[in-house]
PDB file of N, CA and C in Angstrom:
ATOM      1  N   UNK A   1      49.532 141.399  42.743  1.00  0.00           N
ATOM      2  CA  UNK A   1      49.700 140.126  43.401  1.00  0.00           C
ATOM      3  C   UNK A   1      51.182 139.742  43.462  1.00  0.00           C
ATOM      4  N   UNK A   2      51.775 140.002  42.761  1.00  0.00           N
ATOM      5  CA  UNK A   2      53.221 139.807  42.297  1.00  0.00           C
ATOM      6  C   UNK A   2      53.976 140.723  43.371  1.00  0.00           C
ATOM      7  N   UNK A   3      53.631 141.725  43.495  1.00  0.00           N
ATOM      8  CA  UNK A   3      54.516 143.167  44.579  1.00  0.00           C
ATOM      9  C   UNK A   3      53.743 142.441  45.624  1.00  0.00           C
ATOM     10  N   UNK A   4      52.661 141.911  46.530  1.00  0.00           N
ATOM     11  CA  UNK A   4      52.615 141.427  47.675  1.00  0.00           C
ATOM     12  C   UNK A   4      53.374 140.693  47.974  1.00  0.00           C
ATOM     13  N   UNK A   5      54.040 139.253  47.066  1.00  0.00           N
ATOM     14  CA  UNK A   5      54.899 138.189  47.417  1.00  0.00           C
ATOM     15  C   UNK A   5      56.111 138.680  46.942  1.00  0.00           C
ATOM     16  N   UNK A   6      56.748 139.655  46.399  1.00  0.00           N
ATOM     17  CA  UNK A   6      58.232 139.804  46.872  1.00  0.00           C
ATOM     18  C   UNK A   6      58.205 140.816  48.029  1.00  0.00           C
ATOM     19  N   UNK A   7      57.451 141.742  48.362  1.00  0.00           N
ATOM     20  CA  UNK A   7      57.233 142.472  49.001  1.00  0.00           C
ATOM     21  C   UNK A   7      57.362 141.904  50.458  1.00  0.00           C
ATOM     22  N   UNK A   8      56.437 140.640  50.726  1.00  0.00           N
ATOM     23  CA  UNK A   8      56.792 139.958  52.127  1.00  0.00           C
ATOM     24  C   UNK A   8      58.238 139.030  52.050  1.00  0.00           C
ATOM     25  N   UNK A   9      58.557 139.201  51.030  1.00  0.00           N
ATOM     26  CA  UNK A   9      60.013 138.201  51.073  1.00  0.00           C
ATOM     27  C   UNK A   9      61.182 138.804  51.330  1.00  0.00           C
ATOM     28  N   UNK A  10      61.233 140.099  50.235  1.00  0.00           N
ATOM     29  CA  UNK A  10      62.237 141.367  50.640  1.00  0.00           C
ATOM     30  C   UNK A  10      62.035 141.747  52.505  1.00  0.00           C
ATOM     31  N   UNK A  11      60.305 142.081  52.824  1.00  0.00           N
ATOM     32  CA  UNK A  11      60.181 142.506  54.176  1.00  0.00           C
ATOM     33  C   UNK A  11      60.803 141.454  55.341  1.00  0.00           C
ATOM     34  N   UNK A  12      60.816 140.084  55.125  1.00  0.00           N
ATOM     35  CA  UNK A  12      61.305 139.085  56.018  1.00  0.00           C
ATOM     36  C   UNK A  12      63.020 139.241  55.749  1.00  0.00           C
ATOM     37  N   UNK A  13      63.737 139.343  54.570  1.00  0.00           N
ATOM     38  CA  UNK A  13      64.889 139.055  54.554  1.00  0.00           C
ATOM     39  C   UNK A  13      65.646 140.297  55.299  1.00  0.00           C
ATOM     40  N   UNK A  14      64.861 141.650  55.101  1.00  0.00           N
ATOM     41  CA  UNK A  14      65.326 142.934  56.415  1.00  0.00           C
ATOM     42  C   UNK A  14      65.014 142.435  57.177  1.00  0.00           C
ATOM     43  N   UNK A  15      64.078 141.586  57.710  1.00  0.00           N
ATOM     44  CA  UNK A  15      63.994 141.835  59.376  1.00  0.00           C
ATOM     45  C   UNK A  15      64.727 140.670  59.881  1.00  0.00           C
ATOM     46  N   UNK A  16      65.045 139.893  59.120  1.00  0.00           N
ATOM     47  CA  UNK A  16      66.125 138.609  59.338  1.00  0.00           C
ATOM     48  C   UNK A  16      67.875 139.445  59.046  1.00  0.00           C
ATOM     49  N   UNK A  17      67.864 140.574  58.660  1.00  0.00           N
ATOM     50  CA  UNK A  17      69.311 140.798  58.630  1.00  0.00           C
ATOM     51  C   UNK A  17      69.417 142.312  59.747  1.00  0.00           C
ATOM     52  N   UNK A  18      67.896 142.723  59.913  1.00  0.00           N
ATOM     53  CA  UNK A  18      68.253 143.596  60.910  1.00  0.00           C
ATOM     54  C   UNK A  18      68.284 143.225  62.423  1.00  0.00           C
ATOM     55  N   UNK A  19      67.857 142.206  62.493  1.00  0.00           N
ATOM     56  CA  UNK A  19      67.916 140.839  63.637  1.00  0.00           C
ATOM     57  C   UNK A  19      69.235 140.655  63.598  1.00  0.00           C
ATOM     58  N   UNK A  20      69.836 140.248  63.092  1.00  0.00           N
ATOM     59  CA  UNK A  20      71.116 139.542  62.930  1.00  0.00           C
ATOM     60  C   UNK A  20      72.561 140.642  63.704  1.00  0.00           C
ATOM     61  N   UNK A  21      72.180 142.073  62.670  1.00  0.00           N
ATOM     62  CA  UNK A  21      72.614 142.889  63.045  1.00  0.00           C
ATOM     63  C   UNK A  21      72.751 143.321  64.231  1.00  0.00           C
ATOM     64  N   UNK A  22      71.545 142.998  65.240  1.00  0.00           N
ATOM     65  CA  UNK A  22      71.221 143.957  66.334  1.00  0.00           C
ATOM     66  C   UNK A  22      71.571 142.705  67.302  1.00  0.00           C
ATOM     67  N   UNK A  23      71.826 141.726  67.039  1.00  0.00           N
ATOM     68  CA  UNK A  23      72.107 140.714  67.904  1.00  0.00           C
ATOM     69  C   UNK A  23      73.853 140.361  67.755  1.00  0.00           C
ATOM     70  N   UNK A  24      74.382 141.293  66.528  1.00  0.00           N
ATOM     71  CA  UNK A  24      75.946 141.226  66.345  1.00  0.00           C
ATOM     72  C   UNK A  24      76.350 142.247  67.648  1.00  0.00           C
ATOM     73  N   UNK A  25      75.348 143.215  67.420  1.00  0.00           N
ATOM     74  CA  UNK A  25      76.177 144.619  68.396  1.00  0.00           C
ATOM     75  C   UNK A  25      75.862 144.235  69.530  1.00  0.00           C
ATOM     76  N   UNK A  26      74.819 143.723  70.156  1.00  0.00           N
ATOM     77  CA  UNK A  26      74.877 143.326  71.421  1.00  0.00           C
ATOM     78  C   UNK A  26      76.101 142.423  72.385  1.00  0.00           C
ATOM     79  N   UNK A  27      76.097 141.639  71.265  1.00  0.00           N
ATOM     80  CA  UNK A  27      77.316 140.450  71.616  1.00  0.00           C
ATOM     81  C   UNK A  27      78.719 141.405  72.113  1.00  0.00           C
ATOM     82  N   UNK A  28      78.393 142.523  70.611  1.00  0.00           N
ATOM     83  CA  UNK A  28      79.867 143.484  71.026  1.00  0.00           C
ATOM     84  C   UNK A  28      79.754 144.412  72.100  1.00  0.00           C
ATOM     85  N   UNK A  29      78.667 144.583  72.336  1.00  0.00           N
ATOM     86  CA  UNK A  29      78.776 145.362  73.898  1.00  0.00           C
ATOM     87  C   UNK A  29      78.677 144.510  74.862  1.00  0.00           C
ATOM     88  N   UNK A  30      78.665 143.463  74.796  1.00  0.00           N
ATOM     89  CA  UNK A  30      78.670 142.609  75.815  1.00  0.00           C
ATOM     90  C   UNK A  30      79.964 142.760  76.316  1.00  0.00           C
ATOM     91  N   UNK A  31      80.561 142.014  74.778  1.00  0.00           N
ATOM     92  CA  UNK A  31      82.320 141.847  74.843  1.00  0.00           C
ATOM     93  C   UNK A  31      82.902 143.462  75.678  1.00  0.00           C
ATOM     94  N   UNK A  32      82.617 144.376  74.972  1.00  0.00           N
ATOM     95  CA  UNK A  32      83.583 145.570  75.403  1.00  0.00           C
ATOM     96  C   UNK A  32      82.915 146.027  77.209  1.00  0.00           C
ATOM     97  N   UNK A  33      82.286 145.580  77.423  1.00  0.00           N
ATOM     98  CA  UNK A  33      81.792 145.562  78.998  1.00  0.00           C
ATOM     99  C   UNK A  33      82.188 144.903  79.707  1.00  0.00           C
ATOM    100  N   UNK A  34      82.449 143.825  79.400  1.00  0.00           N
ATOM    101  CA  UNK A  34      83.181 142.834  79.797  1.00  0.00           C
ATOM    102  C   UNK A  34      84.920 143.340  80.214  1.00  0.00           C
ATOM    103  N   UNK A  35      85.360 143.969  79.064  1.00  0.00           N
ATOM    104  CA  UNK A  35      86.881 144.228  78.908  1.00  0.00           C
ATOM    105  C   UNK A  35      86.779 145.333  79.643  1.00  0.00           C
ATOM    106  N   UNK A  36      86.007 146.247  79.686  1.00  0.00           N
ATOM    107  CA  UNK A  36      85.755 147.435  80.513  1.00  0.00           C
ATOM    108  C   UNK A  36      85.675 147.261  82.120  1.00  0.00           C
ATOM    109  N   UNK A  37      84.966 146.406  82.672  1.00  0.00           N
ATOM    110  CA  UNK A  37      84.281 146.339  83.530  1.00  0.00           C
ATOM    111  C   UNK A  37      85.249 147.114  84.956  1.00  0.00           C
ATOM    112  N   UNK A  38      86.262 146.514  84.803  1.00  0.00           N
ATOM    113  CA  UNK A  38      87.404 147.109  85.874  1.00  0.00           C
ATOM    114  C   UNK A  38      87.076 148.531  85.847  1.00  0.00           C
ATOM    115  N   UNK A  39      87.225 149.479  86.805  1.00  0.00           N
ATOM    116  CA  UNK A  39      87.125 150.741  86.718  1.00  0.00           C
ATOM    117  C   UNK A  39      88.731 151.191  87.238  1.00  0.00           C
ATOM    118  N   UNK A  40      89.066 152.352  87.201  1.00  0.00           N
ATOM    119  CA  UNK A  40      90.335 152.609  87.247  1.00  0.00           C
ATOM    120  C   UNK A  40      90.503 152.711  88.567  1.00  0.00           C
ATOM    121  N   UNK A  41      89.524 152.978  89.223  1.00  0.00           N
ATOM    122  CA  UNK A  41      89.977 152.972  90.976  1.00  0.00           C
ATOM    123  C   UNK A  41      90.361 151.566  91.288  1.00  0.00           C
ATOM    124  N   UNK A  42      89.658 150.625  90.742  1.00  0.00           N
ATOM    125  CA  UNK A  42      90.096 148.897  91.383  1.00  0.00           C
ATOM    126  C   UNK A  42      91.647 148.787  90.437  1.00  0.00           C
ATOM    127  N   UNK A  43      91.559 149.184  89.788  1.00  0.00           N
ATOM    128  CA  UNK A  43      93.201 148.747  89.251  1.00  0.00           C
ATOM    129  C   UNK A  43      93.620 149.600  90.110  1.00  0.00           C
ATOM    130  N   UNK A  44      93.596 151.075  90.446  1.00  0.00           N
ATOM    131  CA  UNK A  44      94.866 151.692  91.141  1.00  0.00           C
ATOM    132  C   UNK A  44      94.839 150.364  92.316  1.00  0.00           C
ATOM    133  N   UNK A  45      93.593 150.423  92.922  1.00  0.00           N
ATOM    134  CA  UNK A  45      94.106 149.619  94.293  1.00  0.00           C
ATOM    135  C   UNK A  45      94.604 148.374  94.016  1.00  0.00           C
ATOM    136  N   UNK A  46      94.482 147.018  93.051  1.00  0.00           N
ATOM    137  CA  UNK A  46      95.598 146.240  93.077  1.00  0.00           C
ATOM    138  C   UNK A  46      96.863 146.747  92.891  1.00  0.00           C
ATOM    139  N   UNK A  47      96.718 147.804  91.798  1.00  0.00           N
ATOM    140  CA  UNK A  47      98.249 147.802  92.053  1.00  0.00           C
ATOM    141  C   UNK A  47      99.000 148.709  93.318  1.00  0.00           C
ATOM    142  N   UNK A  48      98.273 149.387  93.947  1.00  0.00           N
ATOM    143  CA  UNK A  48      98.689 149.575  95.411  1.00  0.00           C
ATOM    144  C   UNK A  48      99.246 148.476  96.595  1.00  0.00           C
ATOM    145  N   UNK A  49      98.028 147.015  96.192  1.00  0.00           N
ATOM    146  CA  UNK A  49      98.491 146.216  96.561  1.00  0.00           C
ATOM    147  C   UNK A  49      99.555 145.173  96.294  1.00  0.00           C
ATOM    148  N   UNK A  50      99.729 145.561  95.110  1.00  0.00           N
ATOM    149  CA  UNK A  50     100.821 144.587  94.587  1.00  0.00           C
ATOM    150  C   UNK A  50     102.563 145.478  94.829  1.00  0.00           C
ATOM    151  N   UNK A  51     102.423 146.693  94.819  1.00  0.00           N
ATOM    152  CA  UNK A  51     103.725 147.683  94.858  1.00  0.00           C
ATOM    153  C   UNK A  51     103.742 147.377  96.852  1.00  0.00           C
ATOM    154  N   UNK A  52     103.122 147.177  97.399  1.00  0.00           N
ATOM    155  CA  UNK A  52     103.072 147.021  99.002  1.00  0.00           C
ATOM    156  C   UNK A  52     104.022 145.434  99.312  1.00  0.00           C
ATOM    157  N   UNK A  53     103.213 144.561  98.290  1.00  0.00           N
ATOM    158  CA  UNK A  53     103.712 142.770  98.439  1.00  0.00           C
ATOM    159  C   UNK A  53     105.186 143.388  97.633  1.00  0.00           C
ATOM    160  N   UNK A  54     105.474 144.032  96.677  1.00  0.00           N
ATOM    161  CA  UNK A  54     106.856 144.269  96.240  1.00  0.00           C
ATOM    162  C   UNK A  54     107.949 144.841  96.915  1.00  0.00           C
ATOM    163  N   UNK A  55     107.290 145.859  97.840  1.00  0.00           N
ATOM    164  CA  UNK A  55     108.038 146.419  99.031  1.00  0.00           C
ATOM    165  C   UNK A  55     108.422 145.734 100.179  1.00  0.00           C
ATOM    166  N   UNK A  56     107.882 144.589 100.372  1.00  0.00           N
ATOM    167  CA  UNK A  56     107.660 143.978 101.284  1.00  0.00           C
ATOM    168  C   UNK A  56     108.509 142.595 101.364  1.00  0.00           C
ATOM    169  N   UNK A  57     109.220 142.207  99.833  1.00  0.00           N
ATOM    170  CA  UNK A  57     109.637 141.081  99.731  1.00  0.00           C
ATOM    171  C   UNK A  57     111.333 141.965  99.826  1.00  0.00           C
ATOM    172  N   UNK A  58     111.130 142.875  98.854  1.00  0.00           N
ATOM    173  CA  UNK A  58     112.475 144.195  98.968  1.00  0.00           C
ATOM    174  C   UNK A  58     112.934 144.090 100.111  1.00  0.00           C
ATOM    175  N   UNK A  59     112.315 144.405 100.840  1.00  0.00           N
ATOM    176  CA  UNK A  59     112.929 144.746 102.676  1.00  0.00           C
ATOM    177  C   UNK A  59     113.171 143.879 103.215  1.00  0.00           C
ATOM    178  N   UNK A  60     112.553 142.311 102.610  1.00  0.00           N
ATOM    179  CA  UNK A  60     113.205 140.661 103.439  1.00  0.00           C
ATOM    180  C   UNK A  60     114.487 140.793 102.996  1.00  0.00           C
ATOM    181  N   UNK A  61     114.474 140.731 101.736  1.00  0.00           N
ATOM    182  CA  UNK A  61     115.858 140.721 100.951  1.00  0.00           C
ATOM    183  C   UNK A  61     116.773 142.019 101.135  1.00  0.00           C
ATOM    184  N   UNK A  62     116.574 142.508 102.029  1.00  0.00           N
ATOM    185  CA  UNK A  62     117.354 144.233 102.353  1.00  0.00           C
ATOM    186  C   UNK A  62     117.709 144.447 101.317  1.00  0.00           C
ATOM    187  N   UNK A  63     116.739 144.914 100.473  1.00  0.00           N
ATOM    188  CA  UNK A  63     116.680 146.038  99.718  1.00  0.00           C
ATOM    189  C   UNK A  63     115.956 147.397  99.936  1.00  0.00           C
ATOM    190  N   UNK A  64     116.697 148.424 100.019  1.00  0.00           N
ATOM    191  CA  UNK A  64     115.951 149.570 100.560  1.00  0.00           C
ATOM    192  C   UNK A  64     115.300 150.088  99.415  1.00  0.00           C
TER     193      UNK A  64
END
């Protein structure tokens, strides 16, 4: 009788910390998906577009 009631107390306090756990890593893949999300082709192309607006202000200002 004694091993049934720590038995469900120990069993709730794992599933309350493996909960906890599995809801920490989510958050962190959220986060690193988030920071990820850009793929390297959309950065090359801003910065294609931004080296174009740089070329472009260069040549007002005659700079070759």
């Amino acid at each position: 009788m004694l091993d049934d009631k720590w038995h469900a107390t120990i069993a709730s306090l794992i599933a309350a910390t493996v909960n906890s756990v599995t809801l920490n890593l989510v958050g962190r893949i959220q986060q690193l998906g988030e920071r990820y999300e850009e793929t390297v082709n959309d950065l090359d192309a801003e910065i294609a577009k931004l080296e174009s607006k740089v070329a472009q202000h260069l040549a007002a200002m005659g700079v070759k």
